[in-house]
N, C-alpha and C. Protein backbone atom coordinates (compact mmCIF):
# COMPACT_ATOMS: atom_id res chain seq x y z
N UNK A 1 -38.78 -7.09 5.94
CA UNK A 1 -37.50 -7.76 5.82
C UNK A 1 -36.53 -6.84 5.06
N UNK A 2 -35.23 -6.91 5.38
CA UNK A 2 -34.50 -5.52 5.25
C UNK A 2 -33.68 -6.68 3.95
N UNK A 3 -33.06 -5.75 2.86
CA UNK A 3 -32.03 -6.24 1.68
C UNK A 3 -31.13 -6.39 2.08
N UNK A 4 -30.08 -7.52 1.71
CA UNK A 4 -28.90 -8.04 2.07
C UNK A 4 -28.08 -6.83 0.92
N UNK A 5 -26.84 -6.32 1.54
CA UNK A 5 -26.34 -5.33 0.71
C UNK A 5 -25.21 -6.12 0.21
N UNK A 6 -24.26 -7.62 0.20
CA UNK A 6 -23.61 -8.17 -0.89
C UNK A 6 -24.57 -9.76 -0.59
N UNK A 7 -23.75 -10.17 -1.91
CA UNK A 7 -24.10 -11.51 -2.30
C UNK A 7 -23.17 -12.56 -2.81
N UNK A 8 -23.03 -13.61 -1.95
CA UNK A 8 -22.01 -14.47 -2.22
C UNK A 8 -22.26 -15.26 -3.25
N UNK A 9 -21.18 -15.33 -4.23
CA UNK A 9 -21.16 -16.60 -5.07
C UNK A 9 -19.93 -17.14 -5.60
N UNK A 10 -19.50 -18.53 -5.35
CA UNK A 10 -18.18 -19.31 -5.50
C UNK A 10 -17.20 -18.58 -4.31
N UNK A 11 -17.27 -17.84 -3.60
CA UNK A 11 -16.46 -17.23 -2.30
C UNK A 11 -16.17 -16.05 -2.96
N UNK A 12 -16.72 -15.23 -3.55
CA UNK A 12 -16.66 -13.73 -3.74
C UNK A 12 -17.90 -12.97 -3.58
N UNK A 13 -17.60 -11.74 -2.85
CA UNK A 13 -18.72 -11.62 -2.16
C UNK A 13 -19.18 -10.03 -3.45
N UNK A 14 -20.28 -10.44 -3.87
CA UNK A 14 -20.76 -8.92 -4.53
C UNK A 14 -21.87 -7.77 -3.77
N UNK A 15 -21.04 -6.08 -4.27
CA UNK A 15 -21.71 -5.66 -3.18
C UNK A 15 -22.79 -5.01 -3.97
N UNK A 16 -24.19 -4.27 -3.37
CA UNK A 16 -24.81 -3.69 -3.94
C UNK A 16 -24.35 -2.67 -4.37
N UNK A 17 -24.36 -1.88 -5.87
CA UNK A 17 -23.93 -0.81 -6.16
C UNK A 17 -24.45 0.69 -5.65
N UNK A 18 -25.61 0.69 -5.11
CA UNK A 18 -26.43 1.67 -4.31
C UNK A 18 -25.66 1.47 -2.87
N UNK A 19 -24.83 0.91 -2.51
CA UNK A 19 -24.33 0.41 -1.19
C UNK A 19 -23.31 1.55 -1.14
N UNK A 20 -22.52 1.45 -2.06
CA UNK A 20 -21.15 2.34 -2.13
C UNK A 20 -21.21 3.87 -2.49
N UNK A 21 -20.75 3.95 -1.17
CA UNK A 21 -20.81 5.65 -1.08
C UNK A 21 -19.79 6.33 -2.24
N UNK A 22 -20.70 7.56 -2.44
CA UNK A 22 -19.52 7.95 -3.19
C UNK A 22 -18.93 9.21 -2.92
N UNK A 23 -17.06 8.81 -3.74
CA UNK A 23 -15.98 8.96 -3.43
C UNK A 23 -16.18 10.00 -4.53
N UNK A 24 -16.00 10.81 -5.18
CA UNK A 24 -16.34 11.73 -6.12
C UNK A 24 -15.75 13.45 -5.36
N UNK A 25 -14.43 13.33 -5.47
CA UNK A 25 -13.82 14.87 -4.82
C UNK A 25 -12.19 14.52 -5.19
N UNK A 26 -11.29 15.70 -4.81
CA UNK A 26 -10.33 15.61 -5.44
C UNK A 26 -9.26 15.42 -4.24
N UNK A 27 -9.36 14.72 -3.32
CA UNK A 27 -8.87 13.60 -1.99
C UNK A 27 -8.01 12.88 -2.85
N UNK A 28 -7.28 12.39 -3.15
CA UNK A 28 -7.13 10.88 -3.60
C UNK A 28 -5.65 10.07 -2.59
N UNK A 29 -5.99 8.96 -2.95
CA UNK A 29 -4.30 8.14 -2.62
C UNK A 29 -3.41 8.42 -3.84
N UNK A 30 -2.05 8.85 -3.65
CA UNK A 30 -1.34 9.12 -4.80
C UNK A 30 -0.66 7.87 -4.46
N UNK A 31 -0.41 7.12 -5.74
CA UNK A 31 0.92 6.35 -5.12
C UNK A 31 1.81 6.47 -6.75
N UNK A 32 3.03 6.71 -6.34
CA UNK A 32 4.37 7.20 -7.37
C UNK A 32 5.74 6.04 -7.07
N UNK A 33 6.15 5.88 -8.21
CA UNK A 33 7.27 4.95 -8.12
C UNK A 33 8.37 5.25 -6.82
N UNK A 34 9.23 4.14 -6.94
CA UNK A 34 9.68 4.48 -5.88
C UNK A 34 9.07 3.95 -4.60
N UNK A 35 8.00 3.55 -4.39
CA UNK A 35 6.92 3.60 -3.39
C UNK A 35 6.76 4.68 -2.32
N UNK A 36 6.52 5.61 -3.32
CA UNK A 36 5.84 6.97 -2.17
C UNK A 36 4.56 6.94 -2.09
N UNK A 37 3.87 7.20 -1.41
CA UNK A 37 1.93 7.01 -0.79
C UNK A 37 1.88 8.28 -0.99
N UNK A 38 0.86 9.37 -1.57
CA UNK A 38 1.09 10.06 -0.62
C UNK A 38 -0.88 10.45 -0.63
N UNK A 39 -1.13 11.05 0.28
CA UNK A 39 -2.99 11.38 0.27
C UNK A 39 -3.12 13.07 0.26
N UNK A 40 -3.68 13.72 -0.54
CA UNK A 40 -4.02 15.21 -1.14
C UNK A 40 -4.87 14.94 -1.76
N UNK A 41 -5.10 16.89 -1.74
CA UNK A 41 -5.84 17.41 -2.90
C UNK A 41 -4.97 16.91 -4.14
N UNK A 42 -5.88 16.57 -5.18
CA UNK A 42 -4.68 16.70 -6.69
C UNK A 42 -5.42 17.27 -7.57
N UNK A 43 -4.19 17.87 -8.28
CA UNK A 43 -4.78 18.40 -9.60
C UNK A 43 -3.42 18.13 -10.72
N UNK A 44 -3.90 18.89 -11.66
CA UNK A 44 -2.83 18.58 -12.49
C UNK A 44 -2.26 19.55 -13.50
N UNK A 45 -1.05 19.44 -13.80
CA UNK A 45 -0.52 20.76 -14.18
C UNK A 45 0.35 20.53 -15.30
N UNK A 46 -0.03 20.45 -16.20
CA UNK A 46 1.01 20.01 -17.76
C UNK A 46 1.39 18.71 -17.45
N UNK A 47 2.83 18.27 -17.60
CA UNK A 47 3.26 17.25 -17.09
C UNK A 47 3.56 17.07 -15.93
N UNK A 48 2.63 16.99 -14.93
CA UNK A 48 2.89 16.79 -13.47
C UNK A 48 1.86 16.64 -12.78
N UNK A 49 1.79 15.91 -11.70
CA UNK A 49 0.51 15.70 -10.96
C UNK A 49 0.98 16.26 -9.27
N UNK A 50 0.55 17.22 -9.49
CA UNK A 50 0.33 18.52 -8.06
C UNK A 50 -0.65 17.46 -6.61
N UNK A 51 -0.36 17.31 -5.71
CA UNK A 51 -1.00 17.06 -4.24
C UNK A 51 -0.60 18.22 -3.41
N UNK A 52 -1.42 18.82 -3.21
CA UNK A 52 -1.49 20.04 -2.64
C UNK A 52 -2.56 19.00 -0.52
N UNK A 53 -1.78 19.99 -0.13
CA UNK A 53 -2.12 19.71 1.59
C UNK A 53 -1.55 17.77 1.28
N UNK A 54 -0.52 17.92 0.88
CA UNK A 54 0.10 16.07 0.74
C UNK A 54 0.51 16.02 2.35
N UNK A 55 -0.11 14.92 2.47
CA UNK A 55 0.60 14.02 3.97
C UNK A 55 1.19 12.65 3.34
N UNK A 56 2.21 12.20 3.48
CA UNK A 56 2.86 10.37 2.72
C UNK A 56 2.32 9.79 4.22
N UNK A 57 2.30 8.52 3.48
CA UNK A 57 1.37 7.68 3.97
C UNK A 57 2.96 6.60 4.27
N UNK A 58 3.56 6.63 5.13
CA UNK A 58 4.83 6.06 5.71
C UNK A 58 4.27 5.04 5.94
N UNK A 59 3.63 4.57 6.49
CA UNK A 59 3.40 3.07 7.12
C UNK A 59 1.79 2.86 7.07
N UNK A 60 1.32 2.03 6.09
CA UNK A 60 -0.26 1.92 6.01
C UNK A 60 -1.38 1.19 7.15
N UNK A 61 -0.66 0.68 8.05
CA UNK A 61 -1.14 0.12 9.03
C UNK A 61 -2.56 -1.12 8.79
N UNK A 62 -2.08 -1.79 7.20
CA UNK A 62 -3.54 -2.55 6.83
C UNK A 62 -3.10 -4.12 7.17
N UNK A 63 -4.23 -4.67 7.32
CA UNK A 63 -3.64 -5.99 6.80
C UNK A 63 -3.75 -6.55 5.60
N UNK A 64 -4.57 -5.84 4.87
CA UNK A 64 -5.13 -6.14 3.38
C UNK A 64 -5.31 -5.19 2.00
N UNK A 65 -3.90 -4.65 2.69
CA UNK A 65 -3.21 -3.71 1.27
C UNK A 65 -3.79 -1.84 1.67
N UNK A 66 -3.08 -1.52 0.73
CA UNK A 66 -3.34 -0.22 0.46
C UNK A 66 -4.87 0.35 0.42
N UNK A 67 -5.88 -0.67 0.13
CA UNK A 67 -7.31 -0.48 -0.42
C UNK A 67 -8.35 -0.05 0.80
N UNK A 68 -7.80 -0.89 1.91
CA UNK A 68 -8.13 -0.43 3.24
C UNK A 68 -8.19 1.04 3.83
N UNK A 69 -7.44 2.08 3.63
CA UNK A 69 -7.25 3.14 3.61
C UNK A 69 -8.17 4.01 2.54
N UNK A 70 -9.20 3.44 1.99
CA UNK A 70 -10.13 4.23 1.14
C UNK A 70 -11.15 5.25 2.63
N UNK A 71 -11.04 4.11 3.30
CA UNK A 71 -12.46 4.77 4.74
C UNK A 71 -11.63 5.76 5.56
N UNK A 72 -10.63 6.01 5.48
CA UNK A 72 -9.30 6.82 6.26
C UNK A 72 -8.59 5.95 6.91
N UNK A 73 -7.57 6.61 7.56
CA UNK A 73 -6.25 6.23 8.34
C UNK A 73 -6.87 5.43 9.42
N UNK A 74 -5.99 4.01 9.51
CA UNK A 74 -6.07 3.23 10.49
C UNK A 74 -5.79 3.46 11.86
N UNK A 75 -5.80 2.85 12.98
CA UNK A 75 -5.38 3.26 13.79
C UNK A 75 -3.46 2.76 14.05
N UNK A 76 -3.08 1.99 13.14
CA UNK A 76 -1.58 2.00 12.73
C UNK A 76 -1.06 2.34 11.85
N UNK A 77 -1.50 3.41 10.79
CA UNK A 77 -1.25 4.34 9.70
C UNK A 77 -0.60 5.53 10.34
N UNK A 78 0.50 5.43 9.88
CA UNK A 78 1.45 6.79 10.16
C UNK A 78 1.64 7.41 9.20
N UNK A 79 1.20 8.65 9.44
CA UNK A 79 0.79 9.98 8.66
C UNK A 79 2.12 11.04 8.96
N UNK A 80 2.43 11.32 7.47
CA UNK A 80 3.99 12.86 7.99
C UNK A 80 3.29 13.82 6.98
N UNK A 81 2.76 15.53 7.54
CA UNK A 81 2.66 16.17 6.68
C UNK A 81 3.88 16.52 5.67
N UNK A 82 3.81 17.09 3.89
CA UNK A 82 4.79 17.36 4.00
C UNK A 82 4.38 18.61 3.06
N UNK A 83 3.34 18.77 2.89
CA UNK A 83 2.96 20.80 2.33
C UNK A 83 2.44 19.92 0.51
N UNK A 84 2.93 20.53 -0.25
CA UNK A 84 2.63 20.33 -1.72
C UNK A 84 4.15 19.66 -2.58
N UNK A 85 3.31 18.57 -3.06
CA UNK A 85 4.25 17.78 -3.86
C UNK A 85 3.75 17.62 -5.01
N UNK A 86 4.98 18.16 -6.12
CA UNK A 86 4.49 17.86 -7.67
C UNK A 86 5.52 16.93 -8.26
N UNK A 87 4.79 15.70 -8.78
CA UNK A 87 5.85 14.61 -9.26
C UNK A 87 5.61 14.50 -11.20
N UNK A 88 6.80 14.42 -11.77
CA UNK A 88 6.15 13.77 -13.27
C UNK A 88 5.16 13.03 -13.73
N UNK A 89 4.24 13.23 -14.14
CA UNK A 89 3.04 12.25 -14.65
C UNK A 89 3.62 10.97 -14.59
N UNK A 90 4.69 10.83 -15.28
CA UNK A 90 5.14 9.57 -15.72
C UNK A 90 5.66 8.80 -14.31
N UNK A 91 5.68 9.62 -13.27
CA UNK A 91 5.80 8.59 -12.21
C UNK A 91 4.57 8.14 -11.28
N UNK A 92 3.98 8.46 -12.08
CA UNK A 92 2.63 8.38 -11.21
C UNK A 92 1.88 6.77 -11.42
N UNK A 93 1.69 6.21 -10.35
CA UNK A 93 1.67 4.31 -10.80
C UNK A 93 -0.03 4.15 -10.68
N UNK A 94 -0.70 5.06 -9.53
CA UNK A 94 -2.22 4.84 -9.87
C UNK A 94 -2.62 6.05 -8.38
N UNK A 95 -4.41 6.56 -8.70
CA UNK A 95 -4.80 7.38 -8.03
C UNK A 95 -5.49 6.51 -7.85
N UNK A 96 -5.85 6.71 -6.35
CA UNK A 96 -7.16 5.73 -5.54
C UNK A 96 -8.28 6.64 -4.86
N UNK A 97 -9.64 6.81 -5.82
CA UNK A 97 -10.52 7.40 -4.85
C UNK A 97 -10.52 7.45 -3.41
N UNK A 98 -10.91 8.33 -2.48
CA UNK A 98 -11.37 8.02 -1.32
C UNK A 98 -12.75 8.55 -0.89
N UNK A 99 -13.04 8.01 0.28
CA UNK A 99 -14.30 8.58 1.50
C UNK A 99 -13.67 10.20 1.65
N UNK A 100 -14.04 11.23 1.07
CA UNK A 100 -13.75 12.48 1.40
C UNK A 100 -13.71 13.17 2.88
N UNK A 101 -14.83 13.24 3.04
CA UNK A 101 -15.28 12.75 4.77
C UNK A 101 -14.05 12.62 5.58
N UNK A 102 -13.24 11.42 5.32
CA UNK A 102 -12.61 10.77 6.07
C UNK A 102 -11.01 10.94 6.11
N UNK A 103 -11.11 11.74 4.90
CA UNK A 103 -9.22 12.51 4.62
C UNK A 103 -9.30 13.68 4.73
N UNK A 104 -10.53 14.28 5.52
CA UNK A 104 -10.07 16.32 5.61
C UNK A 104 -9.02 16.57 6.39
């Protein structure tokens, strides 16, 4: 008999932590005020957060937010390269791991 990999309780579903692949590389979702998306390499450079090979993420194509886009681009996610973007730390609103794999 094979393990159930989540488990429901009160309508939230928990997943196994051995379940979730890991996201551990320097891929991420940038997202910066303003609402710019954008998905790169990042690194970081004094006060500034560098996305190097940045594509913005124009239209996320989810029905259930931004979080959807951890496994890669949907098939209604519109992607614009735009080379390397360095924004102020301070505009930086949150980095979202991804599936590496799945943003080369």
């Amino acid at each position: 008999m094979s393990e159930p990999n989540t488990l429901r309780i009160n309508d939230v579903d928990y997943v196994r932590a051995d379940s979730i692949k890991a996201t551990e590389g320097d891929i991420k979702i940038v997202v910066l005020d303003r609402g710019f998306v954008y998905v790169g390499n990042v690194s970081f450079d004094g006060d500034f957060v560098v996305v190097h090979n940045a594509r913005n993420i124009r239209c996320w194509g989810t029905t259930k937010g931004l979080g959807e886009l951890v496994n890669g681009p949907l098939p209604n996610t519109r992607i614009d390269t735009v080379g390397t973007v360095k924004s102020p730390l301070r505009a930086l609103i949150s980095l979202i791991d991804v599936d590496q794999s799945k943003w080369k």
